[in-house]
Protein backbone atom coordinates (compact mmCIF):
# COMPACT_ATOMS: atom_id res chain seq x y z
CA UNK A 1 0.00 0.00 0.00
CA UNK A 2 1.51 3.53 -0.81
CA UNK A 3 2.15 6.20 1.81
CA UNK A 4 -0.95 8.32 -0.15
CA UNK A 5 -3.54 5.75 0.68
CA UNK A 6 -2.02 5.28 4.14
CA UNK A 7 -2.53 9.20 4.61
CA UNK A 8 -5.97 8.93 2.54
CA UNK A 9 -7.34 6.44 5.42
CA UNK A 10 -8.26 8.14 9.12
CA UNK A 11 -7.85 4.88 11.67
CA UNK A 12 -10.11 6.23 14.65
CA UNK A 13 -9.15 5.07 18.21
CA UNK A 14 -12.63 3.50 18.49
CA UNK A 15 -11.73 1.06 15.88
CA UNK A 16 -8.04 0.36 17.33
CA UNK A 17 -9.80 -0.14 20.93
CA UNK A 18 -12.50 -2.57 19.59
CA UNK A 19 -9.52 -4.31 17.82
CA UNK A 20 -7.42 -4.63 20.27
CA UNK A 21 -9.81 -5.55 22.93
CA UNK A 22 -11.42 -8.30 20.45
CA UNK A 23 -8.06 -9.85 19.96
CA UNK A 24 -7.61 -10.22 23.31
CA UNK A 25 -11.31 -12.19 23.65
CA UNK A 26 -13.04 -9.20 25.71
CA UNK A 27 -16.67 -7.14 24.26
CA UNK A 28 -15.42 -3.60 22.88
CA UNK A 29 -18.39 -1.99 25.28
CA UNK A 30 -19.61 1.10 24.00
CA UNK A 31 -18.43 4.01 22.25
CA UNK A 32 -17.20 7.22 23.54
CA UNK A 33 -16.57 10.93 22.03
CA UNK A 34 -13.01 9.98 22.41
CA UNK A 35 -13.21 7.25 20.17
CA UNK A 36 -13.86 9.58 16.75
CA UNK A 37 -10.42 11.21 17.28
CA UNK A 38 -7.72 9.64 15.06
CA UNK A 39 -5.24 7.17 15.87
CA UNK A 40 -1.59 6.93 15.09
CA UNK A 41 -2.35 3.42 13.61
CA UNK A 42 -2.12 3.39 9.37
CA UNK A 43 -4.12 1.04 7.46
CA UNK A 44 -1.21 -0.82 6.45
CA UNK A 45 -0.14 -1.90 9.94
CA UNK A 46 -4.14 -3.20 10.19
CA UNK A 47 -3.60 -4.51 6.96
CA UNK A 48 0.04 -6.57 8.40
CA UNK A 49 -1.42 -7.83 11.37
CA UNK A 50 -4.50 -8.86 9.80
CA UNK A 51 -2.07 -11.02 7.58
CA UNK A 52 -0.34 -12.24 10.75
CA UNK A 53 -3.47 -13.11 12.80
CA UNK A 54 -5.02 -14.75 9.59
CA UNK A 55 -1.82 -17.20 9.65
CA UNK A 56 -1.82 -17.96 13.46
CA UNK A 57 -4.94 -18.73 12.73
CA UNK A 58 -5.04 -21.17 10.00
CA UNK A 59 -1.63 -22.74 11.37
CA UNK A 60 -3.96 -23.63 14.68
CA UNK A 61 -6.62 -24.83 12.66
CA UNK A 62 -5.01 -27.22 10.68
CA UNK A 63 -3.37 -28.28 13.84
CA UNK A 64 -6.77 -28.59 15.59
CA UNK A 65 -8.09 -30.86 12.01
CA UNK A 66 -4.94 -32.90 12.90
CA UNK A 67 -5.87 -33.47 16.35
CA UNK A 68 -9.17 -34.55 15.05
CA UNK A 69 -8.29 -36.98 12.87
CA UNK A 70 -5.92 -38.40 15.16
CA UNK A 71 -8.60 -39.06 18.39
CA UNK A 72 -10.87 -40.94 15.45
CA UNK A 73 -8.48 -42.78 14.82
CA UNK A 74 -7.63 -43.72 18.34
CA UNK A 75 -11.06 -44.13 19.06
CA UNK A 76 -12.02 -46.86 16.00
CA UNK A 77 -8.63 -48.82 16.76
CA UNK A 78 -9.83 -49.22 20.32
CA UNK A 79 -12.90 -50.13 19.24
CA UNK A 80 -11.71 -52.70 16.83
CA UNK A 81 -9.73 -54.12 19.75
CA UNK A 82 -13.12 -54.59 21.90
């Protein structure tokens, strides 16, 4: 992303709060007057950690699939042995 479109894009604190708080599992709770006012954060760096969190993410899910398969598995072998 250029610098322009960076510029071009106002990231409110309201946003950055309910972003923040979301990633750490809490309810953003409502907004305030304070949230309009802009934030230091560019869309670029939301755009980054998006791509960062959307990894994490699909690295744990494919672990979690794994995990899956694996407990079937367990489960019909000791079945088979009953």
């Amino acid at each position: 992303m250029d610098q322009n479109a960076d510029a071009a894009c106002i990231v409110n604190v309201g946003f950055v709060r309910v972003w923040n708080r979301a990633n750490r599992g809490e309810l953003s709770g409502s907004a305030g007057p304070a949230d309009a006012a802009a934030s230091a954060i560019v869309l670029s760096d939301i755009a980054t950690q998006h791509s960062v969190e959307a990894s994490q993410c699909r690295e744990t899910e494919q672990q979690l699939t794994g995990l899956q398969d694996w407990i079937r598995k367990q489960q019909a072998v000791h079945a088979e042995a009953q």
